[in-house]
N, C-alpha and C. Protein backbone atom coordinates (compact mmCIF):
# COMPACT_ATOMS: atom_id res chain seq x y z
N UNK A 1 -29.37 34.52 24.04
CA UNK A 1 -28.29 35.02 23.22
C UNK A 1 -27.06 34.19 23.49
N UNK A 2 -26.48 33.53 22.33
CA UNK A 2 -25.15 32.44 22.82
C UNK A 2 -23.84 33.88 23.25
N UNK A 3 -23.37 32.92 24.03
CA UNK A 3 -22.23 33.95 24.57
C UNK A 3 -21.42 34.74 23.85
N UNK A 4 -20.75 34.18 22.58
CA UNK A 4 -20.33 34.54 21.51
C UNK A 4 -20.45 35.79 20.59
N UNK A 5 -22.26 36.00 20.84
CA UNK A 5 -22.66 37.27 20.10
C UNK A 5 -23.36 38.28 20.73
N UNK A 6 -22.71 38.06 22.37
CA UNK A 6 -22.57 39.54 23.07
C UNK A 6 -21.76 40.28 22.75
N UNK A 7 -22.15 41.55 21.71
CA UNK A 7 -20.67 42.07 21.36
C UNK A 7 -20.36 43.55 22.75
N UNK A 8 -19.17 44.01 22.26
CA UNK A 8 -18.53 44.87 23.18
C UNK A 8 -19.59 46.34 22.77
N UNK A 9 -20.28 47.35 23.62
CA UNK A 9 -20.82 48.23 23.96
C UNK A 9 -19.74 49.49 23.52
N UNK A 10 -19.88 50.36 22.46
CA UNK A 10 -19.22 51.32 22.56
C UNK A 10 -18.82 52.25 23.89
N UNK A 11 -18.11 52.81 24.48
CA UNK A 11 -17.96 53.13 25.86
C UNK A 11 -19.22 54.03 25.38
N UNK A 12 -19.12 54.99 24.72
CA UNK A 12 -19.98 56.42 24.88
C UNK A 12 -21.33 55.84 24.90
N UNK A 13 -22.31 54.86 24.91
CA UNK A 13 -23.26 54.14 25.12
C UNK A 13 -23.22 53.53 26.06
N UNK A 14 -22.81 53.42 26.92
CA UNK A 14 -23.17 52.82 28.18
C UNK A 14 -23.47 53.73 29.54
N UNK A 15 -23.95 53.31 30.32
CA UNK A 15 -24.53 54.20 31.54
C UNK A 15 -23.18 54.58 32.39
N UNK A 16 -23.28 55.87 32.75
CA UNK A 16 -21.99 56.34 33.63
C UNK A 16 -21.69 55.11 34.63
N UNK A 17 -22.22 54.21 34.76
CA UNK A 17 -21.81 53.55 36.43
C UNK A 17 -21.07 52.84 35.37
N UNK A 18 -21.72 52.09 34.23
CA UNK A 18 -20.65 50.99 33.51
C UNK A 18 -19.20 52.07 32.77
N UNK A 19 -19.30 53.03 32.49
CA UNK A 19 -18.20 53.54 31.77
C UNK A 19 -17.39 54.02 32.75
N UNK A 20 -17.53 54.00 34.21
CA UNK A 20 -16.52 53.90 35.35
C UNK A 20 -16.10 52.66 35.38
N UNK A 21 -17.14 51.28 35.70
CA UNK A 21 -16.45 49.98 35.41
C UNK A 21 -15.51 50.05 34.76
N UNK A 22 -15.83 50.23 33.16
CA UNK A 22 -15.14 50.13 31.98
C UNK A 22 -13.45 51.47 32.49
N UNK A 23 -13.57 52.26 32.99
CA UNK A 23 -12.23 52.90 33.40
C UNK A 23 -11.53 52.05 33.92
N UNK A 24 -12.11 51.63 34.98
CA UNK A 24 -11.12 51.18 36.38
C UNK A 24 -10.84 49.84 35.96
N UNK A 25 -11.50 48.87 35.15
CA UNK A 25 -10.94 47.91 33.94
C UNK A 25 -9.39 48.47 33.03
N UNK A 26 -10.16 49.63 32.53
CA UNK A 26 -8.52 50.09 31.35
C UNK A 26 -7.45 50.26 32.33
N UNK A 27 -7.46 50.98 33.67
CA UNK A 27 -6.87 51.58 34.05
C UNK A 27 -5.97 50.36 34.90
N UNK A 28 -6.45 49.00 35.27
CA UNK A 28 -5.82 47.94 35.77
C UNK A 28 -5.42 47.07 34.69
N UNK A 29 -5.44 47.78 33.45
CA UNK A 29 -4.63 47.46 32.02
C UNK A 29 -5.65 46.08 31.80
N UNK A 30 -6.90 46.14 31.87
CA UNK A 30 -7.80 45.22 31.02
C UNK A 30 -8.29 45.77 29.81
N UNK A 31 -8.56 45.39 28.83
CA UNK A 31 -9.53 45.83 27.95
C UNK A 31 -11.15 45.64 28.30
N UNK A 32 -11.52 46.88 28.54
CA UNK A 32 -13.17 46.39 29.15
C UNK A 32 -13.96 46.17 28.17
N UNK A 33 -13.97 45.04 27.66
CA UNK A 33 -14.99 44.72 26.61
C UNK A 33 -16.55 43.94 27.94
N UNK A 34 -16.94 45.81 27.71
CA UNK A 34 -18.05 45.88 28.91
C UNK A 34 -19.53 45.91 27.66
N UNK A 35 -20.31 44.60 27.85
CA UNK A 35 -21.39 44.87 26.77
C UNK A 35 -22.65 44.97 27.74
N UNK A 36 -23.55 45.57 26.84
CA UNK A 36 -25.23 45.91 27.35
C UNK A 36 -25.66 44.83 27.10
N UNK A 37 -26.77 43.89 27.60
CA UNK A 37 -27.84 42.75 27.32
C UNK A 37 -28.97 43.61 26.92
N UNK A 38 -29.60 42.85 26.29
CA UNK A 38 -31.39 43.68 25.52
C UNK A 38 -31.98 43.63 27.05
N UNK A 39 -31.55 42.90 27.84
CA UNK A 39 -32.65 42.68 29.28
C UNK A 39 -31.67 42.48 30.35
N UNK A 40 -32.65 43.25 31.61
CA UNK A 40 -31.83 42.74 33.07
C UNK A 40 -31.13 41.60 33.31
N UNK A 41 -30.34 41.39 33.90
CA UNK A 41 -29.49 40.31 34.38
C UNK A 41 -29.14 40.64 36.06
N UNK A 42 -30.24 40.92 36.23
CA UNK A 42 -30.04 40.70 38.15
C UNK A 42 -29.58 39.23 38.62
N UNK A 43 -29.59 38.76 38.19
CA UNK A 43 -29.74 36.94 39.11
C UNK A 43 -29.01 36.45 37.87
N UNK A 44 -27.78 35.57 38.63
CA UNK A 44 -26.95 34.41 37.91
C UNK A 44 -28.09 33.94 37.22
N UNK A 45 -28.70 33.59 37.34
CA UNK A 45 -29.67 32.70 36.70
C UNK A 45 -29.99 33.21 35.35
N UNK A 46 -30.34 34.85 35.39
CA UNK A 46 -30.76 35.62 34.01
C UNK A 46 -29.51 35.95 33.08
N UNK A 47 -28.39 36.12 34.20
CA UNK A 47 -27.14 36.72 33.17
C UNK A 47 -27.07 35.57 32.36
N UNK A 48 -27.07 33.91 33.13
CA UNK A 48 -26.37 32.96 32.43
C UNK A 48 -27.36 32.61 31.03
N UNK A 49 -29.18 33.03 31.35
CA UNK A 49 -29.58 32.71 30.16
C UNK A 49 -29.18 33.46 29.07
N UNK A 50 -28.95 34.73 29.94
CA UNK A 50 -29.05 35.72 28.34
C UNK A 50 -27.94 35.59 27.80
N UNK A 51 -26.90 34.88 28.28
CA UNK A 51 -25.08 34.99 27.69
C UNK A 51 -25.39 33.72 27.27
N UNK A 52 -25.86 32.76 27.41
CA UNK A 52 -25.80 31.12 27.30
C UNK A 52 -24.46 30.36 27.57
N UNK A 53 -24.48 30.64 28.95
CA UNK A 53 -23.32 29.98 29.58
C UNK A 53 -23.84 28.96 30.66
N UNK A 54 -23.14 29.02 31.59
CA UNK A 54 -23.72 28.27 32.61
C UNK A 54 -23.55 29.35 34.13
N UNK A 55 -24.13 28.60 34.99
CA UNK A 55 -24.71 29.57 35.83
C UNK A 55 -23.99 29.74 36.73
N UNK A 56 -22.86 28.96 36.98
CA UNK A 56 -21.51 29.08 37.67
C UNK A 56 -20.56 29.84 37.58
N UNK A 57 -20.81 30.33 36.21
CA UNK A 57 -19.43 31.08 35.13
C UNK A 57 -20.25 32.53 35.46
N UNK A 58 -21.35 32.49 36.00
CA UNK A 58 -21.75 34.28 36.32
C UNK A 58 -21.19 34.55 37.57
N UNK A 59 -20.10 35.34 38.00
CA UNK A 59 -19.38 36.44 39.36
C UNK A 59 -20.63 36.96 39.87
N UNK A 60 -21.31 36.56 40.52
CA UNK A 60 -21.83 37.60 41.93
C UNK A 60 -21.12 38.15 42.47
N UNK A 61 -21.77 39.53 42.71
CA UNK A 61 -20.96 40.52 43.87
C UNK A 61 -21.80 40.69 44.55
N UNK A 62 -21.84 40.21 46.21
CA UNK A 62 -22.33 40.80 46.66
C UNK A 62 -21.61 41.37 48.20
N UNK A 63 -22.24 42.21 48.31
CA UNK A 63 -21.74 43.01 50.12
C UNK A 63 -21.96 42.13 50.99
N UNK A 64 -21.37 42.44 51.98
CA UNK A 64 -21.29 42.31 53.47
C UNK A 64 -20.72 42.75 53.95
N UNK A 65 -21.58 42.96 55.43
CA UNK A 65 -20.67 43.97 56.83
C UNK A 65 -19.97 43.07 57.60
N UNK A 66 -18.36 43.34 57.21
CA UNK A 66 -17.89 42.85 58.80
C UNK A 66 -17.87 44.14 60.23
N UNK A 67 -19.05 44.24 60.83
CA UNK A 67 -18.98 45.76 62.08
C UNK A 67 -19.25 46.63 60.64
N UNK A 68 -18.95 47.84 60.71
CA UNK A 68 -18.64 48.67 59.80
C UNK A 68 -17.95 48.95 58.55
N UNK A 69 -17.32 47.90 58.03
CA UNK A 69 -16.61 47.69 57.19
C UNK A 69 -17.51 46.71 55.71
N UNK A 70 -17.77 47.14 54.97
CA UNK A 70 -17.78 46.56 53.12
C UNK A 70 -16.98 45.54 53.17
N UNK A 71 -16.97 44.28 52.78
CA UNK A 71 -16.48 43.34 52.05
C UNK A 71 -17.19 42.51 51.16
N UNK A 72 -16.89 42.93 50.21
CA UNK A 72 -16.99 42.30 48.37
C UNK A 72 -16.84 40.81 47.92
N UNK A 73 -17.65 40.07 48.06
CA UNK A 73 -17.61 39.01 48.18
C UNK A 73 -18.46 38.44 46.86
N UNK A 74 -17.24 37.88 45.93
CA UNK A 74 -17.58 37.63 44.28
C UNK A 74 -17.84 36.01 44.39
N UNK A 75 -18.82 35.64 44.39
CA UNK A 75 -19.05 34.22 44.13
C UNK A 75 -19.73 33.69 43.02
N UNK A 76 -19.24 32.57 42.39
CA UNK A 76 -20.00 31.90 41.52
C UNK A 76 -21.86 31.43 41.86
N UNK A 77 -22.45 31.83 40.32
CA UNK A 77 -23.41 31.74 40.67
C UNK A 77 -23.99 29.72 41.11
N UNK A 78 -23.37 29.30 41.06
CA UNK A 78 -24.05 27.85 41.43
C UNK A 78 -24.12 27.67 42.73
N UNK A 79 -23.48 28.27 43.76
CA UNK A 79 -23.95 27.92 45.22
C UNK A 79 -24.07 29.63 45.74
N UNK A 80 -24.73 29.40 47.41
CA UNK A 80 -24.54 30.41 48.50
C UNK A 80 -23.44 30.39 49.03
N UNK A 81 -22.85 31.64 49.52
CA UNK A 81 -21.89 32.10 50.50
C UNK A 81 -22.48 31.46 51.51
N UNK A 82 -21.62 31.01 52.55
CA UNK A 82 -21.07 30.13 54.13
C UNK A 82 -20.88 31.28 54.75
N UNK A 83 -21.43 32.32 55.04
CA UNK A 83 -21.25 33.27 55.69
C UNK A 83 -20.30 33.02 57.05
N UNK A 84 -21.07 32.27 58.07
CA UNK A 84 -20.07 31.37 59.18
C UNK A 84 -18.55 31.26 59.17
N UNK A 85 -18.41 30.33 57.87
CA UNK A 85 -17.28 29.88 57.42
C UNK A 85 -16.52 30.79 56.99
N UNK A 86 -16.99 31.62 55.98
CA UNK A 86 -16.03 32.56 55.23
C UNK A 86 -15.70 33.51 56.31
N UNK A 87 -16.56 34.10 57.47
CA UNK A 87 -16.07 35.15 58.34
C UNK A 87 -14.77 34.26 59.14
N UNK A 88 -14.97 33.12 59.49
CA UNK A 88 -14.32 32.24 59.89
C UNK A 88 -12.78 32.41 59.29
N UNK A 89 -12.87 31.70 57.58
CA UNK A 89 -11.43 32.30 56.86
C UNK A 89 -10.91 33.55 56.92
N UNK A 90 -11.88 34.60 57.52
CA UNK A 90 -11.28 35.62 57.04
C UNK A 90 -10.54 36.25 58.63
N UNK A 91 -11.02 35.68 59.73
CA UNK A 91 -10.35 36.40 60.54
C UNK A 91 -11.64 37.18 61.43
N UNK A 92 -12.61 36.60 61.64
CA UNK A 92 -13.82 37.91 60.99
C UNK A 92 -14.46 36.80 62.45
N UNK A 93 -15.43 38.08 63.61
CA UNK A 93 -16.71 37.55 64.22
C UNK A 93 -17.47 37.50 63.71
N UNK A 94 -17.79 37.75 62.59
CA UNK A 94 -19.32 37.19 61.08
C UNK A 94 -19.25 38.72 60.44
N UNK A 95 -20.01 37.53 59.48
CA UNK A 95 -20.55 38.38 58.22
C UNK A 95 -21.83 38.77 58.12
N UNK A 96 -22.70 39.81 57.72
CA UNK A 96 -24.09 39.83 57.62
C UNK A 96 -24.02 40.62 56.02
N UNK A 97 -25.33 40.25 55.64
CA UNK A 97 -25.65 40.73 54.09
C UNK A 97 -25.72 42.05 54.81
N UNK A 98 -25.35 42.94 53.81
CA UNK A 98 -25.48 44.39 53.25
C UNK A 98 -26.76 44.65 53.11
N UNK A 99 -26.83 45.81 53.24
CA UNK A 99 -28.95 45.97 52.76
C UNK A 99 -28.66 47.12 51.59
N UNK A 100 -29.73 47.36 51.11
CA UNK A 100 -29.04 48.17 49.92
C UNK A 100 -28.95 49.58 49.93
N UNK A 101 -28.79 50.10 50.92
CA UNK A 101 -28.10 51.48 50.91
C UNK A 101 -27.03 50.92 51.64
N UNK A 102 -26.08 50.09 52.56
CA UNK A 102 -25.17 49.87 52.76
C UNK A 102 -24.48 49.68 51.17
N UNK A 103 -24.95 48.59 50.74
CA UNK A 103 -24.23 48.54 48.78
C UNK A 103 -24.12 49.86 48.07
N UNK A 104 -24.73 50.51 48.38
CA UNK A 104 -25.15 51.68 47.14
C UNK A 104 -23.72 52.36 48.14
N UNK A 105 -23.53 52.81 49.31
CA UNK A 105 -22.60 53.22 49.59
C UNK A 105 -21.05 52.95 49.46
N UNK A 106 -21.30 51.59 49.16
CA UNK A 106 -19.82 51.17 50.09
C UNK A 106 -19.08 51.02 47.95
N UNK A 107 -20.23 50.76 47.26
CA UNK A 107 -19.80 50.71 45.76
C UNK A 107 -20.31 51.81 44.61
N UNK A 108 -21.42 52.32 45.17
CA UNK A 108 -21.40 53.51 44.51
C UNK A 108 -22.67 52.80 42.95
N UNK A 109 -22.84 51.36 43.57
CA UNK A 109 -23.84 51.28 42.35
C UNK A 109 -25.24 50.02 43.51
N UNK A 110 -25.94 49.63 42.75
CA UNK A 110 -27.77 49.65 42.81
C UNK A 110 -27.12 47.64 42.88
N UNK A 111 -27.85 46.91 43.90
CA UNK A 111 -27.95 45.62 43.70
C UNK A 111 -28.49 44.90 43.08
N UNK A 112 -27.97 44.12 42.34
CA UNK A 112 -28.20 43.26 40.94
C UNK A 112 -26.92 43.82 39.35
N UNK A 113 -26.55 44.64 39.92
CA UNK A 113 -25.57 45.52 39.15
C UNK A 113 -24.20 45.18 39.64
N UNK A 114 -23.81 45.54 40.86
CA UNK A 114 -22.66 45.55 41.19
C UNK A 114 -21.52 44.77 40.33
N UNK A 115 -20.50 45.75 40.15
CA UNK A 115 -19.36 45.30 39.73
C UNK A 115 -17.98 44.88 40.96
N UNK A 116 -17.12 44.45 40.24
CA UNK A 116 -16.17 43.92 40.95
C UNK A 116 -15.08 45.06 41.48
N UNK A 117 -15.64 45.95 40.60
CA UNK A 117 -14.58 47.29 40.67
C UNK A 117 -15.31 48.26 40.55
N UNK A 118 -14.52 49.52 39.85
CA UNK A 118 -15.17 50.72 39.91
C UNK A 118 -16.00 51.48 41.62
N UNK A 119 -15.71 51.05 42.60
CA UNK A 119 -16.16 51.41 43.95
C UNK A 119 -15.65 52.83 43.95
N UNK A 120 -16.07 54.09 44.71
CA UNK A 120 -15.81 55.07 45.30
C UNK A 120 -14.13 54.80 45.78
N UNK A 121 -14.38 53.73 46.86
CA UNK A 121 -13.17 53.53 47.15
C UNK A 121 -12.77 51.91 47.16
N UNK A 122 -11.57 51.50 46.92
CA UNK A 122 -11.38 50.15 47.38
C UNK A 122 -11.73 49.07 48.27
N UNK A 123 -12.54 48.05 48.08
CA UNK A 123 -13.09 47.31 49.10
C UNK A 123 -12.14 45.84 49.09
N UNK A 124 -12.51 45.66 50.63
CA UNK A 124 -11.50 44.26 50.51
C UNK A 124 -12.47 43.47 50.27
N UNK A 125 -11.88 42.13 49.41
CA UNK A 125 -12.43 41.73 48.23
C UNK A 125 -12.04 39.87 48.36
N UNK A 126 -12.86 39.03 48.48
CA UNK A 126 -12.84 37.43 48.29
C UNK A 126 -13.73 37.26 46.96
N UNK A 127 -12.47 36.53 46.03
CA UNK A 127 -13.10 35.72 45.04
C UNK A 127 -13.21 34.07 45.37
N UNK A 128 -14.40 33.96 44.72
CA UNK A 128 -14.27 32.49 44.87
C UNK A 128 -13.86 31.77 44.39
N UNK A 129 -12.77 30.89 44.90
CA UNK A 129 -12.20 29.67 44.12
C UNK A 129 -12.54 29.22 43.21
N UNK A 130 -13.89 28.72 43.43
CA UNK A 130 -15.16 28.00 42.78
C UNK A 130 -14.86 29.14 40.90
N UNK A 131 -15.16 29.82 41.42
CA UNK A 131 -14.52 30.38 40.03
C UNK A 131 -13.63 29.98 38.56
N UNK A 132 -12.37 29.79 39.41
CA UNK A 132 -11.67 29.04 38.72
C UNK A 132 -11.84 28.09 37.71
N UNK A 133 -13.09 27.79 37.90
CA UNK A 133 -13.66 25.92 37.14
C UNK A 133 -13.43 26.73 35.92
N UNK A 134 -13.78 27.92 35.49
CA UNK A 134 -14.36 27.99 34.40
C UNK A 134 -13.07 29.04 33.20
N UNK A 135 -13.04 28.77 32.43
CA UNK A 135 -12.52 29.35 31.61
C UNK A 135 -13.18 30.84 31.67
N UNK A 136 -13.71 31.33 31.51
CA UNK A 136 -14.44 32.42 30.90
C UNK A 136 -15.39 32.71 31.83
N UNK A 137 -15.35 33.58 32.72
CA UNK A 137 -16.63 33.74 33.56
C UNK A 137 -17.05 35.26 33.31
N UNK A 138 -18.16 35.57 33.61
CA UNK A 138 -18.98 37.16 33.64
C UNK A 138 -19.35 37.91 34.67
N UNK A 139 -18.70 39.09 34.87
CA UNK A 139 -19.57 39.70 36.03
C UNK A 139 -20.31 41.11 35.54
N UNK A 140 -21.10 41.45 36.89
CA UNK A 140 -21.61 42.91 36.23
C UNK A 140 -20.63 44.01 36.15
N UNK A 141 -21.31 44.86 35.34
CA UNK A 141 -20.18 46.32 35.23
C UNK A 141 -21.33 47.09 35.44
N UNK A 142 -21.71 47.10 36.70
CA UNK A 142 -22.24 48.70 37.36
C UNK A 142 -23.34 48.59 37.00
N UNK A 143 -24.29 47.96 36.14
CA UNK A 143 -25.80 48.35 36.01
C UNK A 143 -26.37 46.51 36.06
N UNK A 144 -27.90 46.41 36.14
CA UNK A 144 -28.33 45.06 36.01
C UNK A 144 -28.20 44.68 34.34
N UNK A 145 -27.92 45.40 33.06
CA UNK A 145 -28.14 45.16 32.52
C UNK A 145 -26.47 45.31 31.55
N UNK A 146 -25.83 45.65 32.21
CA UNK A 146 -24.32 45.35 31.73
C UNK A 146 -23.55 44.38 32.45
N UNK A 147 -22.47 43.49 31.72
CA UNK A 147 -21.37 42.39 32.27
C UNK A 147 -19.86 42.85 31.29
N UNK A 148 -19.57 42.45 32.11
CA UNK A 148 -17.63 41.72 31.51
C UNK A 148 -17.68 40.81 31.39
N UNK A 149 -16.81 40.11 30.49
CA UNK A 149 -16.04 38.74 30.44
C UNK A 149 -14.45 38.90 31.41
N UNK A 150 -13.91 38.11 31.93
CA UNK A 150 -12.97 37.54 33.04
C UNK A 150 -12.78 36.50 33.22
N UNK A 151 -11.52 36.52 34.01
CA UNK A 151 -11.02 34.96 34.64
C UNK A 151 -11.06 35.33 36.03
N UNK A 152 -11.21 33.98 36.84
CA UNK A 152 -11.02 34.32 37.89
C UNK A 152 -9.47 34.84 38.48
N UNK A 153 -8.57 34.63 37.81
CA UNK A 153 -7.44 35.01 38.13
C UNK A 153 -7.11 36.79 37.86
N UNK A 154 -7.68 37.16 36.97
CA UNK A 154 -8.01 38.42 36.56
C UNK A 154 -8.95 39.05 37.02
N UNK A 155 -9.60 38.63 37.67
CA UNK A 155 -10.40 39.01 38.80
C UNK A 155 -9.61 39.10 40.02
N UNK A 156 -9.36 38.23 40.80
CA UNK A 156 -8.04 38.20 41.92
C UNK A 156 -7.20 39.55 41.91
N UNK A 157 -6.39 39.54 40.68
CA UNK A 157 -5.33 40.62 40.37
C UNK A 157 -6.11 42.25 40.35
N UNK A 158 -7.49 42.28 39.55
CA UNK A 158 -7.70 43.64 39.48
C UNK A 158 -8.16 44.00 40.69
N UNK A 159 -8.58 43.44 41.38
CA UNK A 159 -9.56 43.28 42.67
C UNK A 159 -8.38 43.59 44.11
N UNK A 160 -7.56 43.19 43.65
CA UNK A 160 -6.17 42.69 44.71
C UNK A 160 -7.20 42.17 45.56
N UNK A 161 -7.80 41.19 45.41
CA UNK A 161 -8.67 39.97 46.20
C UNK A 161 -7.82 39.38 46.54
N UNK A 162 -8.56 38.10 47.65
CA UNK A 162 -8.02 36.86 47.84
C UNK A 162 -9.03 35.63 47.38
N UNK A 163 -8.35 34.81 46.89
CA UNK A 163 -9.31 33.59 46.35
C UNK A 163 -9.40 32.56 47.80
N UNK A 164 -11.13 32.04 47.50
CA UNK A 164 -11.08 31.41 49.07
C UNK A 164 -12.19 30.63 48.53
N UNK A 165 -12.56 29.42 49.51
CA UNK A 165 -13.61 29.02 49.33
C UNK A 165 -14.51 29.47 49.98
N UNK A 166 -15.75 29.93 49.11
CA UNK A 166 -17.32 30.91 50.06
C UNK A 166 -17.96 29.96 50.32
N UNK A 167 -18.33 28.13 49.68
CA UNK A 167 -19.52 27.76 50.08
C UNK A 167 -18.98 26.79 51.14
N UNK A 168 -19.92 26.26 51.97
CA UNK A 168 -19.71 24.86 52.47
C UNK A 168 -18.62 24.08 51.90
């Protein structure tokens, strides 16, 4: 599907996890033009076919524990998180992946879904620089089979993130 003719999802059609996305979007004064795909989009790889973008311009979210603590870590899909490194920028004795009841807790939605927002509660939050490249990037809104359109800078702001570099 070219990117173009993903259209916007009436709110009252979408799954409660995306029509919280879609709140906590209005409510940080975005317009959540939050749409459904005909198919999953777990993996940069699937969002970018089914939007026909490129695979960089898809926002991963994924968890990690610093000790006890959630951190939201949005990276472009063309490389891995530097786990090392980024705990490194952040101040941090490391990072470890989340397992997925740590995710389901700390955001309140299912991995391959995760959004940038909409959490139970606020998580501290690194976007990736790497982001930036792109005019127009996508992340999920709460299910594998819903996204947003975004900037990374609008990401930054709703997120009250910090932009950093995640890979090597």
């Amino acid at each position: 599907m070219p990117e173009n003719s993903a259209l916007e999802t009436p709110l009252e059609e979408l799954p409660e996890r995306s029509r919280q996305v879609a709140e906590a979007l209005q409510a940080a004064g975005v317009r959540p033009l939050v749409r459904r795909l005909d198919d999953s989009a777990r993996t940069a790889a699937l969002a970018a076919e089914a939007l026909g973008c490129e695979v960089g311009a898809i926002a991963n979210s994924l968890v990690f524990m610093a000790g006890e603590t959630p951190v939201l870590v949005l990276t472009s899909g063309r490389h891995r998180v530097a786990t090392k490194a980024l705990a490194s920028r952040l101040g941090l004795p490391r990072l470890d992946r989340a397992d997925p009841d740590q995710v389901r807790a700390a955001t309140g939605q299912a991995i391959g879904g995760v959004a940038p927002l909409g959490h139970p509660t606020p998580l501290t939050t690194v976007v990736d620089e790497a982001l930036a490249d792109y005019d127009r990037i996508w992340a999920a809104a709460g299910t594998p089979d819903t996204i947003f359109p975004t900037t990374h800078e609008e990401l930054v702001r709703v997120t009250k993130g910090t932009s950093l570099p995640v890979a090597r």
